[in-house]
C-alpha atoms as a PDB file:
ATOM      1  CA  UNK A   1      -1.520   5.879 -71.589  1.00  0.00           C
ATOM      2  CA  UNK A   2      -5.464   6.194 -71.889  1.00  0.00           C
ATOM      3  CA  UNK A   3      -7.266   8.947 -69.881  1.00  0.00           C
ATOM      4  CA  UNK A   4      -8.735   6.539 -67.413  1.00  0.00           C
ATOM      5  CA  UNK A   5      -5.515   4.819 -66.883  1.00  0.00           C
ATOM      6  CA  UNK A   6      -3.775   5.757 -63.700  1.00  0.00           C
ATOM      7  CA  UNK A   7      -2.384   2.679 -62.396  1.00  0.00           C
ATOM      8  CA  UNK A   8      -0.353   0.287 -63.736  1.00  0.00           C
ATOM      9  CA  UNK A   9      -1.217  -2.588 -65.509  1.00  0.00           C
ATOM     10  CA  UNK A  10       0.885  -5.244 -64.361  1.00  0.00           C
ATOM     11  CA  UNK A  11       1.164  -4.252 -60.841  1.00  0.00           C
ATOM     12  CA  UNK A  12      -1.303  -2.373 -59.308  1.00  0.00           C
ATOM     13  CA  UNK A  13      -0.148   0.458 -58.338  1.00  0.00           C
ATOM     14  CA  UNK A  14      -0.651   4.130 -58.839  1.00  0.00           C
ATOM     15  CA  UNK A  15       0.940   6.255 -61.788  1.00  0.00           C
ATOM     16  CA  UNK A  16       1.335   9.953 -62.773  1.00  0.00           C
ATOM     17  CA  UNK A  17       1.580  11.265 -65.783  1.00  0.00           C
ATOM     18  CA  UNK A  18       4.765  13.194 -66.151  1.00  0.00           C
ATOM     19  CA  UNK A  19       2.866  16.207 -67.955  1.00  0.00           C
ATOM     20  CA  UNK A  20      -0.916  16.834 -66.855  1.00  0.00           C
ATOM     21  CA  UNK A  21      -3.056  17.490 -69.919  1.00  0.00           C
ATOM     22  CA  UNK A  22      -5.824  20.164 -69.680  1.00  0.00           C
ATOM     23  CA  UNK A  23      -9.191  18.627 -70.232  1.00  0.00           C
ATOM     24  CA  UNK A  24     -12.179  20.072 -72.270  1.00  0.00           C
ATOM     25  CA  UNK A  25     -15.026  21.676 -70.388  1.00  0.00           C
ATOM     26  CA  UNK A  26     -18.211  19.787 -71.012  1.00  0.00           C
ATOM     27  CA  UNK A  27     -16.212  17.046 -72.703  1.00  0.00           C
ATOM     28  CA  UNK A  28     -14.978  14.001 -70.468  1.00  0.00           C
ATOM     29  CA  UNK A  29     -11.702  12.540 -71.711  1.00  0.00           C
ATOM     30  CA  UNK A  30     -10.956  14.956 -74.248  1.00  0.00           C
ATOM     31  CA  UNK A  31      -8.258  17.304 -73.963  1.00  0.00           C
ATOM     32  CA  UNK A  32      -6.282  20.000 -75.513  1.00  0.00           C
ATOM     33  CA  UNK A  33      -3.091  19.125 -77.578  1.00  0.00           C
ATOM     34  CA  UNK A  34      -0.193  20.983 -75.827  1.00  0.00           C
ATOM     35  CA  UNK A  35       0.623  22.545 -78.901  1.00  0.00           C
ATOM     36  CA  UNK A  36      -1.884  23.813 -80.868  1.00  0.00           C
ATOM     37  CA  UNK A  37      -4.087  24.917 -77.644  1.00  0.00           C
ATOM     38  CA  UNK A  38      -7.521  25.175 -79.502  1.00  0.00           C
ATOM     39  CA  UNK A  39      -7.354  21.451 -81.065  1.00  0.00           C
ATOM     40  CA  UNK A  40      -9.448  18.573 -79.243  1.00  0.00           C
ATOM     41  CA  UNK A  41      -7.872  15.068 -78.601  1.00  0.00           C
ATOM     42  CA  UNK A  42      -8.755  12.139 -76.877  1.00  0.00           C
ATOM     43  CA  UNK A  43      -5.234  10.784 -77.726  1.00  0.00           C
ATOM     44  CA  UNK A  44      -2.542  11.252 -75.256  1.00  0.00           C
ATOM     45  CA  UNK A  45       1.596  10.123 -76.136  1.00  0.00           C
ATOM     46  CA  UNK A  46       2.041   6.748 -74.967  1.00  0.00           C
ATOM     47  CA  UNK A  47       5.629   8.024 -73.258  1.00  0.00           C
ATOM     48  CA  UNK A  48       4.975  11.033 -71.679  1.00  0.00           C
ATOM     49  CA  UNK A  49       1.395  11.447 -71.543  1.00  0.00           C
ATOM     50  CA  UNK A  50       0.992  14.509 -73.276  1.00  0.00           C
ATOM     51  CA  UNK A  51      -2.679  15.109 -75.095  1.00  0.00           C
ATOM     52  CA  UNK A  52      -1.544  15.154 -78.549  1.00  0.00           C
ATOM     53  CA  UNK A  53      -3.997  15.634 -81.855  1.00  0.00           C
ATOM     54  CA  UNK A  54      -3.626  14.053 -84.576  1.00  0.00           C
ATOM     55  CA  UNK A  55      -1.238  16.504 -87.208  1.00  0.00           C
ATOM     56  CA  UNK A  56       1.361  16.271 -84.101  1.00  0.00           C
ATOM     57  CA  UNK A  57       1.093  12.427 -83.448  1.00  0.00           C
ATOM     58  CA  UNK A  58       3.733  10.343 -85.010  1.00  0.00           C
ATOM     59  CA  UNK A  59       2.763   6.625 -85.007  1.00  0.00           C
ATOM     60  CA  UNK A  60       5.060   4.087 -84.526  1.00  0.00           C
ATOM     61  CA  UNK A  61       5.654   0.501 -83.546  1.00  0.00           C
ATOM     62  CA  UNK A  62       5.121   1.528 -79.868  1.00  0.00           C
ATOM     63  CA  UNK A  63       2.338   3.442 -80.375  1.00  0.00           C
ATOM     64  CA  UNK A  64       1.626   7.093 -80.946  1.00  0.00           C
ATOM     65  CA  UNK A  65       4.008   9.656 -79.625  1.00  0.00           C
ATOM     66  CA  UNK A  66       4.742  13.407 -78.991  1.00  0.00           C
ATOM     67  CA  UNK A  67       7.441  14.781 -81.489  1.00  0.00           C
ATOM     68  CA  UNK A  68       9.377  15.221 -78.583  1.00  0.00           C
ATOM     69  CA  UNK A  69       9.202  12.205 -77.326  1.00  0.00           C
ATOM     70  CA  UNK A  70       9.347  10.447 -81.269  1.00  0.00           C
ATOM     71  CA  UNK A  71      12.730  12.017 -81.331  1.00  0.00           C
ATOM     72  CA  UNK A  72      13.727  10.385 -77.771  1.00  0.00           C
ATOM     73  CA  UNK A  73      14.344  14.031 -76.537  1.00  0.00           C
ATOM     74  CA  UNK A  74      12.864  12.929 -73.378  1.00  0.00           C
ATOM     75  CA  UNK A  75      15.561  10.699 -71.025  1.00  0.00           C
ATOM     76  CA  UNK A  76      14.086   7.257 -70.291  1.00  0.00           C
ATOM     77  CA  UNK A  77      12.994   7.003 -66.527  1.00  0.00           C
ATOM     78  CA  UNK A  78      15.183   4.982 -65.106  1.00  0.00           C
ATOM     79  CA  UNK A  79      12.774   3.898 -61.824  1.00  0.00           C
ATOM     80  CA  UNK A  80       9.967   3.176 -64.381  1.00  0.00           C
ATOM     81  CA  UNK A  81      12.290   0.714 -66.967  1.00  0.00           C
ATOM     82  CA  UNK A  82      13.507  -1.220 -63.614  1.00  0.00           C
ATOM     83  CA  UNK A  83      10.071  -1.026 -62.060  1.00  0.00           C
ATOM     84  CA  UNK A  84       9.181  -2.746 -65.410  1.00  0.00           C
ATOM     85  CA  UNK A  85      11.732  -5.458 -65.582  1.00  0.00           C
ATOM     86  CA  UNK A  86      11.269  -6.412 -62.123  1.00  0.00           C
ATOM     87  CA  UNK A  87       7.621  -7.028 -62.538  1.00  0.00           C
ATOM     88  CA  UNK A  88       8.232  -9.470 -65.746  1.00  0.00           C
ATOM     89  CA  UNK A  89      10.862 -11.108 -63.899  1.00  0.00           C
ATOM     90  CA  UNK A  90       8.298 -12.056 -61.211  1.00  0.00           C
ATOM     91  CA  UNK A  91       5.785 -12.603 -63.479  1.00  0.00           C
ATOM     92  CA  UNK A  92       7.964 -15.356 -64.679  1.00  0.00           C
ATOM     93  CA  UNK A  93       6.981 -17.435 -61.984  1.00  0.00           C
ATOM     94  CA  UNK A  94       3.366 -16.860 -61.683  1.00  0.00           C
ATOM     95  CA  UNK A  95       0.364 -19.328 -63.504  1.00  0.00           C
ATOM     96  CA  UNK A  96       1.010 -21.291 -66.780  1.00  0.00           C
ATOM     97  CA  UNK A  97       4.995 -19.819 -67.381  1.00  0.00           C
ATOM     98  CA  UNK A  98       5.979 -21.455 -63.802  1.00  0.00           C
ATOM     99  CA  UNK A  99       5.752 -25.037 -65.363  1.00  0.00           C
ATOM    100  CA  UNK A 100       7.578 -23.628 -68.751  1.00  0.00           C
ATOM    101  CA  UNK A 101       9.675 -22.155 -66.020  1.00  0.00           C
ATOM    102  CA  UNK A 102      10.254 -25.616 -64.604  1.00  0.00           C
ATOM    103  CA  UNK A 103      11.194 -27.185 -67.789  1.00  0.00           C
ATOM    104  CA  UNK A 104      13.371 -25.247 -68.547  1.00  0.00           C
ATOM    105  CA  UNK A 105      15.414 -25.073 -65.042  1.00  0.00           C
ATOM    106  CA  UNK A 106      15.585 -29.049 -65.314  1.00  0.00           C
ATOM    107  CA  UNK A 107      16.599 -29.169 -68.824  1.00  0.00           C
ATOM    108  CA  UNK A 108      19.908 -26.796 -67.941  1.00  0.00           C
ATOM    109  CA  UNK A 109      19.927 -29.363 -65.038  1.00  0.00           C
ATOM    110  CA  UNK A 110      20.453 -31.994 -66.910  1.00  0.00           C
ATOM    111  CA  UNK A 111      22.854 -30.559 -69.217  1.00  0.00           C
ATOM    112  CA  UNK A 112      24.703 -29.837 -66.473  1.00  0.00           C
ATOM    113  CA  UNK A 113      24.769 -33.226 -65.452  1.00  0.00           C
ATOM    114  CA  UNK A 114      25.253 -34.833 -67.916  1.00  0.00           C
ATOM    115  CA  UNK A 115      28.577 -32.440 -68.817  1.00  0.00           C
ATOM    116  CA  UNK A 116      29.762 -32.724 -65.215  1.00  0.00           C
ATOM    117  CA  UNK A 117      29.455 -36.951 -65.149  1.00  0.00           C
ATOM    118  CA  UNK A 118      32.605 -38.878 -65.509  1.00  0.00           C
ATOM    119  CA  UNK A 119      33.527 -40.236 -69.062  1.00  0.00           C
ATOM    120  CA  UNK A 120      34.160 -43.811 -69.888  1.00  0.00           C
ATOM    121  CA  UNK A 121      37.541 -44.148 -71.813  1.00  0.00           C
ATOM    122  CA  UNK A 122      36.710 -45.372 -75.194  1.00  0.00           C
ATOM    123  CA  UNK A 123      40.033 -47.608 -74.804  1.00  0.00           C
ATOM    124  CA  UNK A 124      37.828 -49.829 -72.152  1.00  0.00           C
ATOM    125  CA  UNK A 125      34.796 -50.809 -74.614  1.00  0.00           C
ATOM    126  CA  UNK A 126      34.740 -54.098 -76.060  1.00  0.00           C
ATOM    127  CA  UNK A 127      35.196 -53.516 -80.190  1.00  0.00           C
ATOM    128  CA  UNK A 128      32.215 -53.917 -82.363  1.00  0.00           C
ATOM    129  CA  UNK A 129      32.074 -56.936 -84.036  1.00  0.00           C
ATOM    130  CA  UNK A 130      30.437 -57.237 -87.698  1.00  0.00           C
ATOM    131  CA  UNK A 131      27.253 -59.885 -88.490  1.00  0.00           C
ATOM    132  CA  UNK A 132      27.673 -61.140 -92.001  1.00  0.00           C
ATOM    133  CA  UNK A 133      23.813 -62.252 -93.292  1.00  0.00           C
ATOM    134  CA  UNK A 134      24.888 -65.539 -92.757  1.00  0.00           C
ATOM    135  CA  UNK A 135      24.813 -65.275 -89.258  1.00  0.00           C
ATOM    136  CA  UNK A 136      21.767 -64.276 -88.863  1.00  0.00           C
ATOM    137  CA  UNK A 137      18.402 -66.226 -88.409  1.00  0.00           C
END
């Protein structure tokens, strides 16, 4: 979570940072790292939002992270993983993905159909008959 950020990026609204960093006089946006107290950062753990420097940060797929946090020492927030799913699910249905949206709804639609349709007993077809070459024009 940058040091500007304090609202959320899909919806809007406001967010707090579970741990409040202390900033650097004189220096917007920089911080101390909450464990070595005289180190500057501008980089804060994408989880938590601690100011970390860089000897504590441990980089990963996600992002950087607090060794706490890196070690998932820190119980997932509940409100804020539903909070995310239900803005994705709406999402969904909002600009270019409500067509793909669409597709797909009428292709299970017609799978459904289709599976749900009478069948024709194959004892009620006429049997094939075979051309020979001679037959033909």
């Amino acid at each position: 979570m940058p040091a500007d950020a304090d609202t959320c990026a899909n919806c809007g609204k406001k967010v707090t940072p579970q741990y409040a960093p202390v900033p650097v006089e004189g220096d917007g946006g920089a911080f101390y790292c909450y464990r070595h107290k005289r180190a500057t950062t501008r980089l804060r753990c994408g989880k938590c939002g601690r100011a970390i420097c860089t000897s504590c940060a441990v980089i990963g797929s996600a992002g950087p992270r607090c060794p706490e946090c890196s070690r998932n020492k820190i119980p997932i927030r509940a409100r804020a993983v539903a909070h995310e799913a239900k803005v994705a699910v709406r999402n969904v249905f909002r600009g270019p993905m409500r067509f793909i949206a669409f597709i797909v709804a009428f292709g299970i639609a017609m799978v459904l159909f289709r599976a749900c349709r009478p069948q024709v007993p194959r004892d009620d077809l006429p049997e094939r008959q075979e051309i020979s070459s001679e037959q033909l024009p």
